[in-house]
Protein backbone atom coordinates (compact mmCIF):
# COMPACT_ATOMS: atom_id res chain seq x y z
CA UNK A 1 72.25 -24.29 170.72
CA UNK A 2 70.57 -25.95 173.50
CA UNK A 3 70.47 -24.85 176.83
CA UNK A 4 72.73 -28.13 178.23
CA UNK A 5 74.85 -27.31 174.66
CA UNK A 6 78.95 -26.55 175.31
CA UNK A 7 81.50 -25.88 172.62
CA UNK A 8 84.79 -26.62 174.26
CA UNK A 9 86.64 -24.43 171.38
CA UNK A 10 85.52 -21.22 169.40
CA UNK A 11 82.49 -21.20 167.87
CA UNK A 12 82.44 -19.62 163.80
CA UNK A 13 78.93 -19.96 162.70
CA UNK A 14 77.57 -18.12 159.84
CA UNK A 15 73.97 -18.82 158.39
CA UNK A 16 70.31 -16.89 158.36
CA UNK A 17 69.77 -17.08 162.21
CA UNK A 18 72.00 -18.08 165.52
CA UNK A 19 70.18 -18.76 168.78
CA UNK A 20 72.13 -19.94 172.23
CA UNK A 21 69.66 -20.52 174.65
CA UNK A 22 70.37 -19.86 178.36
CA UNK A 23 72.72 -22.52 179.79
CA UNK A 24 74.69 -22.65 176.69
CA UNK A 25 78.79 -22.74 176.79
CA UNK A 26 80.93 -21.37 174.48
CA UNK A 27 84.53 -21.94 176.03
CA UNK A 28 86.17 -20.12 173.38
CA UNK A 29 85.93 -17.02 170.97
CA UNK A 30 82.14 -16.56 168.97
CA UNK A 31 83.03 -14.89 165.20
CA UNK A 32 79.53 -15.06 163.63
CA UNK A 33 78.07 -13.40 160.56
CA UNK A 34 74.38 -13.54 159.51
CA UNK A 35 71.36 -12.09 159.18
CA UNK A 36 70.33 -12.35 163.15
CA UNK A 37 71.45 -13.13 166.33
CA UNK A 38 70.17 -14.42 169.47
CA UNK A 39 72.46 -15.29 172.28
CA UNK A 40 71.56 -16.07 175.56
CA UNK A 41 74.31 -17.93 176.33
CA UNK A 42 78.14 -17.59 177.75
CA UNK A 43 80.95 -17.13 176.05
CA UNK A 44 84.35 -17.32 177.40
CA UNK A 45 86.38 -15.09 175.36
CA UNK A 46 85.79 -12.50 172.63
CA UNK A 47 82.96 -12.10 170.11
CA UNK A 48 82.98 -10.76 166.65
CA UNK A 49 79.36 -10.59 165.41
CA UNK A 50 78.60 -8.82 161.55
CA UNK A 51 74.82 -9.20 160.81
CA UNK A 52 71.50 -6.29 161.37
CA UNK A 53 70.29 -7.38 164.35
CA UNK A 54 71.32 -9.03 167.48
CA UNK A 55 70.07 -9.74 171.09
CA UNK A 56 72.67 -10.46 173.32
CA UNK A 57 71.24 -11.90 176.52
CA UNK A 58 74.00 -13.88 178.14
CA UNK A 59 77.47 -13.47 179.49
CA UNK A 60 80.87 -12.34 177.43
CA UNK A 61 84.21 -12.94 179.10
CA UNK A 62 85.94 -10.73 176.80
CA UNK A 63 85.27 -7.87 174.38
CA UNK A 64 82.02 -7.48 171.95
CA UNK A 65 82.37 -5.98 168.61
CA UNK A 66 79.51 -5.82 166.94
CA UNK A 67 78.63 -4.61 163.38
CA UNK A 68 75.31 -3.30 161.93
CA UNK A 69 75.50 -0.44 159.86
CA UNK A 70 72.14 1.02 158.91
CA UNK A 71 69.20 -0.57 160.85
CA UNK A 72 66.97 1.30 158.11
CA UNK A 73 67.99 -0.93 155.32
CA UNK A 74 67.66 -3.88 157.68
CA UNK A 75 65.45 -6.86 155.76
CA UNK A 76 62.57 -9.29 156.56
CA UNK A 77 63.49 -11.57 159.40
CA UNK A 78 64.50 -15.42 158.57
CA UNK A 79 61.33 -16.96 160.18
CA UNK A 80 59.13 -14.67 157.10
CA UNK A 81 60.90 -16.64 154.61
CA UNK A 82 62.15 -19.81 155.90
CA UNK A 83 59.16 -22.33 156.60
CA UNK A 84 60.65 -25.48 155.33
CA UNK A 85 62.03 -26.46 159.03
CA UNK A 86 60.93 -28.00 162.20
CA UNK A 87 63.79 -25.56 164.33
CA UNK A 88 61.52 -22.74 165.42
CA UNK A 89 63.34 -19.29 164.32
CA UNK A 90 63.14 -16.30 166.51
CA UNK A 91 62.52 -13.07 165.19
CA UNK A 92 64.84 -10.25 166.59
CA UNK A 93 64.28 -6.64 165.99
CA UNK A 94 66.90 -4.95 163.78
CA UNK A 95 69.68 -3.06 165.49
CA UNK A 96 71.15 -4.24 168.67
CA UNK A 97 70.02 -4.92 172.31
CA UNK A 98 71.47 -5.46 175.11
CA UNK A 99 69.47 -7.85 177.70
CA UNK A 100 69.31 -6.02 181.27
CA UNK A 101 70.78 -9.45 182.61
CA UNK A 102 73.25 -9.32 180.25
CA UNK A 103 77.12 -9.09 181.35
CA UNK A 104 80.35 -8.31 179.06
CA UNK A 105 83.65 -8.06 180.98
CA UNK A 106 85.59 -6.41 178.37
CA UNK A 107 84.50 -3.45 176.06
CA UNK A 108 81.22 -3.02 173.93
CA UNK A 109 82.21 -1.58 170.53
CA UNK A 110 79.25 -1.15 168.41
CA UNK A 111 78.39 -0.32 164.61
CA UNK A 112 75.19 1.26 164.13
CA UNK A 113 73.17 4.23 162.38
CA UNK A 114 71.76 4.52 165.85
CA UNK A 115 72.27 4.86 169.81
CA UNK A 116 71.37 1.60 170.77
CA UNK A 117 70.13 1.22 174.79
CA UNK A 118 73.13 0.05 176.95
CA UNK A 119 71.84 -1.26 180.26
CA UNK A 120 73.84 0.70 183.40
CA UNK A 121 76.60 -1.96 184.58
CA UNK A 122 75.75 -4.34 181.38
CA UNK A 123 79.68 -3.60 180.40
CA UNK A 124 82.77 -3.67 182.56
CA UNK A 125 84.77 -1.93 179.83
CA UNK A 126 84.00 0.83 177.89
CA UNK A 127 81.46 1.58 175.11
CA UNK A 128 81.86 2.94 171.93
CA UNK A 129 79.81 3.56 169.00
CA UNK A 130 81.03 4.19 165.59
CA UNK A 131 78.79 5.32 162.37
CA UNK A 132 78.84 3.22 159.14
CA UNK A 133 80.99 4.18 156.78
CA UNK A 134 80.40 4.60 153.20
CA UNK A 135 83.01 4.64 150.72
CA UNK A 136 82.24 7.73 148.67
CA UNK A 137 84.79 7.18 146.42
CA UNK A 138 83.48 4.04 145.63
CA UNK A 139 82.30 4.49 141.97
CA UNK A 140 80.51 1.66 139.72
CA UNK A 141 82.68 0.32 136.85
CA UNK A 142 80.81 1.83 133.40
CA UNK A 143 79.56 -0.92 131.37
CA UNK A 144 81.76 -1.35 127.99
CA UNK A 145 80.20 -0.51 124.82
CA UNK A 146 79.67 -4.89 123.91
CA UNK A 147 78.13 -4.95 127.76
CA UNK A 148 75.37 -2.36 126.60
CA UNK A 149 74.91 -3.81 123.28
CA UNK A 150 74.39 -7.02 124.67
CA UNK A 151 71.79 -5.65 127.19
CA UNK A 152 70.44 -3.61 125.30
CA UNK A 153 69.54 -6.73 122.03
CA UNK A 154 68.33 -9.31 125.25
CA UNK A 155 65.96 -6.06 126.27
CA UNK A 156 65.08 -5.85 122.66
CA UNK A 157 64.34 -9.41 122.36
CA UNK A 158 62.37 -9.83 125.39
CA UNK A 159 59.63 -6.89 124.42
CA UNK A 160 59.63 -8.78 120.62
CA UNK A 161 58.48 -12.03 122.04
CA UNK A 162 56.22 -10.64 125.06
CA UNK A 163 54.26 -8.42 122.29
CA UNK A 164 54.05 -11.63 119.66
CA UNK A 165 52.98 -14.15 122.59
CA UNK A 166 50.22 -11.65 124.47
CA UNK A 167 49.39 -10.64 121.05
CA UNK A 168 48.99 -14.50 119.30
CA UNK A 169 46.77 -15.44 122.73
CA UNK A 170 44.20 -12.08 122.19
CA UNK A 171 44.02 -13.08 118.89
CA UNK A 172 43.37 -16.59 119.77
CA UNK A 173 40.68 -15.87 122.38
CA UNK A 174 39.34 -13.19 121.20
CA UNK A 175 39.73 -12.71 117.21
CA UNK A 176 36.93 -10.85 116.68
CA UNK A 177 37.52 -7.74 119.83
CA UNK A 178 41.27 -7.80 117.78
CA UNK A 179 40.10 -7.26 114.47
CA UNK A 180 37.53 -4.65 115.44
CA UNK A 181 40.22 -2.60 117.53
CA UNK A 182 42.55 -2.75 114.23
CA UNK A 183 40.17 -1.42 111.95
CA UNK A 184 38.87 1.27 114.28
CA UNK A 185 42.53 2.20 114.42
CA UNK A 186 43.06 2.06 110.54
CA UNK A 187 39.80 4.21 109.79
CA UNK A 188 40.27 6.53 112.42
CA UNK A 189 43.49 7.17 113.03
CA UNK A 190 43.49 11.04 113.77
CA UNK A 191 40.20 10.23 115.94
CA UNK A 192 41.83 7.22 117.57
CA UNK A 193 45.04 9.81 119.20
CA UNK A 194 43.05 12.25 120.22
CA UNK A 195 40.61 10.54 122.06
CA UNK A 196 43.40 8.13 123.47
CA UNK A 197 44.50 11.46 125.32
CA UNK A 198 40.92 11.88 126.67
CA UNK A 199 40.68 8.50 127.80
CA UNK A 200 44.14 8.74 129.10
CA UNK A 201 43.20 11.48 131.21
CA UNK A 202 39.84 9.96 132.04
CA UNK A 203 40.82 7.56 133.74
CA UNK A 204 43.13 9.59 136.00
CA UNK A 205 39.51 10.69 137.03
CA UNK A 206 37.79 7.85 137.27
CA UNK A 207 40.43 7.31 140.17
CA UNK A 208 40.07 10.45 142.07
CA UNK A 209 35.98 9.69 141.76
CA UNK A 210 36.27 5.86 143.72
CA UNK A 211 38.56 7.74 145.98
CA UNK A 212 36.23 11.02 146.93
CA UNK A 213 33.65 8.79 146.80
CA UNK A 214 34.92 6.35 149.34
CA UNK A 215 36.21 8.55 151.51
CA UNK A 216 32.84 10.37 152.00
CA UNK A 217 30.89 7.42 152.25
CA UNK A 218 33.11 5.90 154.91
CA UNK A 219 32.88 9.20 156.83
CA UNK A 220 29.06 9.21 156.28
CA UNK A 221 28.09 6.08 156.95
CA UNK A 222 31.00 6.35 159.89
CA UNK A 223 29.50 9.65 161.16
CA UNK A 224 26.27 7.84 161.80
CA UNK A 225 27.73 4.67 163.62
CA UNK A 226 27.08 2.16 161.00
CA UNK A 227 30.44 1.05 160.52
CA UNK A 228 29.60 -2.37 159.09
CA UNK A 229 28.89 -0.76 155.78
CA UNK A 230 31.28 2.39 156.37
CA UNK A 231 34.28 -0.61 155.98
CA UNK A 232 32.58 -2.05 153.51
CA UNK A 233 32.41 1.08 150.86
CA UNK A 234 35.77 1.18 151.81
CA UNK A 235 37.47 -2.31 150.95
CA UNK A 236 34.89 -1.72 147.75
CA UNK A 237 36.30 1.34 147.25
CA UNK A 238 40.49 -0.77 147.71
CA UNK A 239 39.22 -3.69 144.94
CA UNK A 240 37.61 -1.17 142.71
CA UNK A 241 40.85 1.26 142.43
CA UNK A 242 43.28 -2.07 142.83
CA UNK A 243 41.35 -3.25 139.49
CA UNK A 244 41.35 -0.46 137.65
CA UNK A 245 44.75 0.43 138.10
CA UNK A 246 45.80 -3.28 136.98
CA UNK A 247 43.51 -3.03 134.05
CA UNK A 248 45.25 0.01 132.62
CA UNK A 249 48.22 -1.07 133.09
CA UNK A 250 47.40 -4.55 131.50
CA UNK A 251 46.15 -2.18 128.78
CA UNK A 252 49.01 0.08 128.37
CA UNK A 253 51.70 -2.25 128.42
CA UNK A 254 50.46 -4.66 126.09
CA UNK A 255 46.75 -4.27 124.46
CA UNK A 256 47.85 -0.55 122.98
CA UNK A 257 51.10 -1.76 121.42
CA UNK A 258 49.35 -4.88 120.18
CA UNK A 259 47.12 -3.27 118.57
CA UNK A 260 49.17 -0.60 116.74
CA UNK A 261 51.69 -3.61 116.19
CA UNK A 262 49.14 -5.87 114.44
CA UNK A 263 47.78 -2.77 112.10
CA UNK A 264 51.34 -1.50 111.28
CA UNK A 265 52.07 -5.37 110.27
CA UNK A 266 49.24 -5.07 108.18
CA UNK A 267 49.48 -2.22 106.13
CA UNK A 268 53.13 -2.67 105.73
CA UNK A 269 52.80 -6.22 104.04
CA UNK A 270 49.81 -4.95 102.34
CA UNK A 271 51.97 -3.03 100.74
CA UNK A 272 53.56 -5.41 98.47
CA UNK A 273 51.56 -8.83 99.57
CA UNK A 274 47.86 -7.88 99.94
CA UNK A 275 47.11 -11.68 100.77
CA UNK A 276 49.02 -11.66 103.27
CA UNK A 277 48.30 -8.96 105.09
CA UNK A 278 45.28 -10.85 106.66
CA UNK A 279 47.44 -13.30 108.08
CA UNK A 280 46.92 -14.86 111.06
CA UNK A 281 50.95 -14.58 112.60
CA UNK A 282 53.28 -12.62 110.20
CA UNK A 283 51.85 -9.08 110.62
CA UNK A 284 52.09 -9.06 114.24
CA UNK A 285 55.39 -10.79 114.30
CA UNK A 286 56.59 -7.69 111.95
CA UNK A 287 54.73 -4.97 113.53
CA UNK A 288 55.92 -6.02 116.79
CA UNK A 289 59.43 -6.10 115.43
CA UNK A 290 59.26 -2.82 114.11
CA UNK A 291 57.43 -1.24 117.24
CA UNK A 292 60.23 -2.54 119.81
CA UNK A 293 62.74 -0.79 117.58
CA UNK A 294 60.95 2.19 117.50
CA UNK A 295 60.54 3.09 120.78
CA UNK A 296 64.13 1.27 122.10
CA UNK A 297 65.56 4.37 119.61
CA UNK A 298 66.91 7.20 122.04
CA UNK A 299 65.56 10.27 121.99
CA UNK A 300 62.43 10.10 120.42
CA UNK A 301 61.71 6.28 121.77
CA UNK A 302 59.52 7.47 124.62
CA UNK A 303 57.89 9.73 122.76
CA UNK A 304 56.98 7.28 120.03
CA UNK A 305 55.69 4.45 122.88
CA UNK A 306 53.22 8.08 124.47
CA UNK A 307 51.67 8.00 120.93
CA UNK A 308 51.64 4.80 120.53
CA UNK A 309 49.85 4.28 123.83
CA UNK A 310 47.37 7.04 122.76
CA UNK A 311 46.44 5.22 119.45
CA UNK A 312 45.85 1.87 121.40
CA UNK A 313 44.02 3.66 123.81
CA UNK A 314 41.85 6.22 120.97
CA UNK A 315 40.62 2.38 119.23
CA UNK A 316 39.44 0.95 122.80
CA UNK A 317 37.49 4.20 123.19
CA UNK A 318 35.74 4.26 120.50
CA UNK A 319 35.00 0.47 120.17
CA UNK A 320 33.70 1.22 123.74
CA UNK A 321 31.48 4.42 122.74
CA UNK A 322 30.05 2.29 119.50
CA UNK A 323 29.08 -0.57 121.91
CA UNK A 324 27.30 1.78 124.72
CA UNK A 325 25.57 3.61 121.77
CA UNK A 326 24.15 0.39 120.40
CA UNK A 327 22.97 -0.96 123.76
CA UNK A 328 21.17 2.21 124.22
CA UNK A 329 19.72 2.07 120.51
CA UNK A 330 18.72 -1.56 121.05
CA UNK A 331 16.85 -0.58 124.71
């Protein structure tokens, strides 16, 4: 609303974001819900304002009730997400303030988590706070048993087809790294668990080494007033634990189950189809079958994805090892 704006009624208005600039009429009652509120206009009568966080800069001829509830759980404000506009959107702190010009005739009643700053002689009425309320009793309805079947097949499904499509695309780009990791997996099994655990716990190390590392040499190089390269060890230091952190993850989450997937597939169809097994689709698509449903089972599922994880993580190892050992053969 426009400063030389005037509503000659009530005013409902619900919507991200309200602003009344100063000059602004509202002749009537203001009932407004949303997430912010900005009025620096007058309003004749009563207002009734539900939203987490509102400025209130203008004059009230009746009473105010505002509600807020928690300002901690308060979100972004509009203008972060809403760019596709030419009306410029304030940004108003959560919780509620009350401008020092401000002036409400009747009474102030306020919702909030917190004692919000009432200006002396801001209110001709009386003020009064009340805490949010939460409905203890309030208890979610349990799922039926077809609600968690259903969730739990689509859950099922999605792991099946992320595990078949990452898995198809390694073995499209990179056949060869695939088939090594398989076979190191299938001739070392034993090997492969054990020093999954290693490298597991390796690179929980590997962490805490960038981190000690950058630390000191921030402080160091800090210490000695060359900050130029003090900030750079440390945003070094940021990328190098931000991409080692997504690596393993990336590795975790998908490379160790493919792998395991693809060489289960295998030496299950080589069981009765030897051909077969060296197919380019079907033993992943069964392995990775096979692997969702083992580690959806309860109980034992997360147990069955650690080892699993392990195994993946043994075969990358050692593939890794074999490679530094024949760079260092070949030097």
């Amino acid at each position: 609303m426009g400063d030389e704006a005037s509503i000659g009624g009530d005013l409902l208005a619900g919507g991200a974001s309200l602003e009344a600039e100063s000059g602004s009429v509202v002749e009537g009652e203001l009932l407004y819900g949303g997430a912010q509120i900005l009025f620096a206009g007058n309003v004749a009568e009563d207002v009734m304002i539900g939203t987490s966080a509102a400025d209130l800069r203008g004059e009230f001829g009746g009473d105010v009730l505002v509600e807020i509830g928690d300002v901690d759980e308060a979100g972004p404000p509009p203008s972060t997400y809403i760019n596709n506009t030419e009306i410029s959107i304030p940004s108003v702190n959560p919780g509620l303030k009350i401008d020092e010009d401000a002036k409400i005739e009747g009474n102030l009643i306020y919702t909030l988590s917190k004692e919000a700053n009432i200006p002396s002689g801001a209110v001709g009425g009386e003020v009064t706070r009340k805490e949010p309320t939460i409905d203890a009793g309030y208890v979610p309805p349990e799922r039926t048993a077809a609600q968690k079947a259903v969730s739990w097949t689509l859950e099922l499904l999605r792991s099946i087809v992320t595990l078949i499509l990452f898995g198809l695309l390694l073995g499209w780009l990179a056949p060869l790294f695939i088939k090594t990791l398989t076979n190191k997996l299938q001739a070392q099994p034993v090997a492969s668990l054990g020093w999954g655990v290693v490298a597991y716990a390796a690179f929980f190390f590997t962490l805490l080494v960038i981190l000690v590392v950058m630390i000191l040499g921030a402080v160091i190089f800090g210490w000695i007033t060359l900050g130029g390269i003090s900030g750079t060890i440390v945003w070094v230091g940021i990328f190098l634990l931000f991409a080692a952190i997504l690596g393993f993850v990336l590795v975790t989450l998908f490379l160790t189950k493919i792998i395991v997937a693809w060489q289960g597939g295998k030496w299950l169809i080589g069981r009765f189809n030897p051909s077969l097994a060296e197919h380019k689709v079907w033993p992943l698509v069964l392995g990775a079958v096979i692997l969702a449903l083992l580690v959806e089972l309860p109980w034992v599922g997360w147990l069955i994805g650690l080892v699993v994880m392990f195994l993946g993580l043994g075969a990358l190892w050692l593939w890794g090892r074999e490679r530094w050992q024949m760079r260092r053969t070949a030097a």
